[in-house]
C-alpha atoms as a PDB file:
ATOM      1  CA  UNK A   1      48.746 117.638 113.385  1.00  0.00           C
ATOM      2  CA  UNK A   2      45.324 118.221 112.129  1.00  0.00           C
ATOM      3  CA  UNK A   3      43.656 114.931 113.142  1.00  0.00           C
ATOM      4  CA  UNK A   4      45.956 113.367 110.125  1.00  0.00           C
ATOM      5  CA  UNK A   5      48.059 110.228 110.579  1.00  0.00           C
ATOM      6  CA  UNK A   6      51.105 109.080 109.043  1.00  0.00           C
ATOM      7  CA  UNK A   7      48.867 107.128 106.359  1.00  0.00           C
ATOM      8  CA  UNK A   8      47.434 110.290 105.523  1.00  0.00           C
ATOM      9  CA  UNK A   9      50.610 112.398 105.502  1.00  0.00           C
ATOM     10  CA  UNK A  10      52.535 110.605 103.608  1.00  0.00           C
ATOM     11  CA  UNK A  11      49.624 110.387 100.936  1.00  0.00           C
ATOM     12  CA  UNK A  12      49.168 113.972 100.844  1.00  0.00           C
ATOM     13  CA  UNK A  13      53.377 113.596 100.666  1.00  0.00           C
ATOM     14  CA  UNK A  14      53.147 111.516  97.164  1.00  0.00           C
ATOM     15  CA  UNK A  15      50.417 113.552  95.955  1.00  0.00           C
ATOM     16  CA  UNK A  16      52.230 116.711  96.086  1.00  0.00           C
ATOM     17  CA  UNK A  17      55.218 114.816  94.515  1.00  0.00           C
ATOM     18  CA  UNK A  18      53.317 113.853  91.596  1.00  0.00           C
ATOM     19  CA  UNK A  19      51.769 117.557  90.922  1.00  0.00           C
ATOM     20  CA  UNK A  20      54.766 119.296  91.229  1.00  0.00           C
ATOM     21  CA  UNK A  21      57.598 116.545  90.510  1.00  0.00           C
ATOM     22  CA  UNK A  22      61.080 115.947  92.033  1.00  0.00           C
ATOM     23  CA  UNK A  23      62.716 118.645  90.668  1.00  0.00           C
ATOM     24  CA  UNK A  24      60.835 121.777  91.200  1.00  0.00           C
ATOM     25  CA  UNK A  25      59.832 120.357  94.735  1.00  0.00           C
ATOM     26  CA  UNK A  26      62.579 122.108  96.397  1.00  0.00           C
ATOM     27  CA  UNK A  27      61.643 125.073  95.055  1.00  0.00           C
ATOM     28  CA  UNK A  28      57.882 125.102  96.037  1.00  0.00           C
ATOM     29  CA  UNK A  29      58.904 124.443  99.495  1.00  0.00           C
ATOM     30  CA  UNK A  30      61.440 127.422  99.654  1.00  0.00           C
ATOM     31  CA  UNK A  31      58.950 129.655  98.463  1.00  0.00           C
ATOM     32  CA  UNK A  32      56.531 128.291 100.877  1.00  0.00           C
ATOM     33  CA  UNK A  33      59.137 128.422 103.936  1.00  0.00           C
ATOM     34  CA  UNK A  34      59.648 132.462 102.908  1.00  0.00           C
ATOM     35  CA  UNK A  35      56.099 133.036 102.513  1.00  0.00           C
ATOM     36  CA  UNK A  36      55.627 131.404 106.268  1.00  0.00           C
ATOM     37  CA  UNK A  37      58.696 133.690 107.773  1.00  0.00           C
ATOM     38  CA  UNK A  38      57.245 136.827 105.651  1.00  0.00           C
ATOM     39  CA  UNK A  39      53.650 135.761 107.701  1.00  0.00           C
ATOM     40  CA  UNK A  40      55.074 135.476 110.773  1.00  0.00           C
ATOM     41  CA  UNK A  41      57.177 138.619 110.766  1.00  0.00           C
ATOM     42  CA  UNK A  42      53.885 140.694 109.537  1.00  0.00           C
ATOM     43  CA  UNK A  43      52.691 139.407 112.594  1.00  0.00           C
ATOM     44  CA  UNK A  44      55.176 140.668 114.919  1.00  0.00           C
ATOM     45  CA  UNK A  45      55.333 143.974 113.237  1.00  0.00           C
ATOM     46  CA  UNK A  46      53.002 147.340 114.682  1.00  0.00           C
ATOM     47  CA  UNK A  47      50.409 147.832 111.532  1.00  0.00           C
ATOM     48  CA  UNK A  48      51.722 151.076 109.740  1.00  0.00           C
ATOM     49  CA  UNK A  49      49.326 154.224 110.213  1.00  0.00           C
ATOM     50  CA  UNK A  50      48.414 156.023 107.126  1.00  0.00           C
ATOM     51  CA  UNK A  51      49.084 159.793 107.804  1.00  0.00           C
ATOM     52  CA  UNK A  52      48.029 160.951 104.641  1.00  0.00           C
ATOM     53  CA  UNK A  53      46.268 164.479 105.111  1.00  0.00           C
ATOM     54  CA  UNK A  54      42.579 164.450 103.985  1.00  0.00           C
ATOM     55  CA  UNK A  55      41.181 166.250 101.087  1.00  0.00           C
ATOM     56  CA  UNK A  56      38.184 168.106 103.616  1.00  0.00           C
ATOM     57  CA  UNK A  57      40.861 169.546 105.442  1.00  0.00           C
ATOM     58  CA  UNK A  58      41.559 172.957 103.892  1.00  0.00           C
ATOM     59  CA  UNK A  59      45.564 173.779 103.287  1.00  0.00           C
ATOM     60  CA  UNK A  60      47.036 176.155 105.390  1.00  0.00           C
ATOM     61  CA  UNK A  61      48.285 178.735 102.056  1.00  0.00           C
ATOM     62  CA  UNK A  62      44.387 178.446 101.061  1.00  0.00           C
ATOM     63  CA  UNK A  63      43.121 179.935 104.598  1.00  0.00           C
ATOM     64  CA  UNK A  64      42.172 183.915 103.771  1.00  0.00           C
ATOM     65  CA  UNK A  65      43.290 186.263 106.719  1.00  0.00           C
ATOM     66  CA  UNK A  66      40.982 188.400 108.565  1.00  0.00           C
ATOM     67  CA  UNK A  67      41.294 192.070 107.180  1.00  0.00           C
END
């Protein structure tokens, strides 16, 4: 994973333990496992199309009729 070893991991483990402590750990890591599912499912999602009408265009009660 990323070139790292198990030396390495398990530093980066204890370093993370020390910033953020035993008892908010869990926490951090929930919030981190939502923000990965939140990722993934923007990725599986169609991107939304903004259909929001354009000021140039004129408005149809504006239009003057041909006398």
């Amino acid at each position: 994973m990323f070139g790292l070893g198990i030396g390495e991991l398990l530093v980066v483990l204890v370093i993370i333990l020390v910033v953020f402590g035993a008892g908010r750990l869990p926490e951090v890591m929930g919030s981190m496992g939502k923000g990965v599912q939140a990722f993934k499912k923007g990725l599986r999602e169609p991107p939304e199309i903004d259909v929001t009408p354009s000021d140039d265009a004129p408005d149809a009660d504006t239009k003057s009729k041909p006398s």
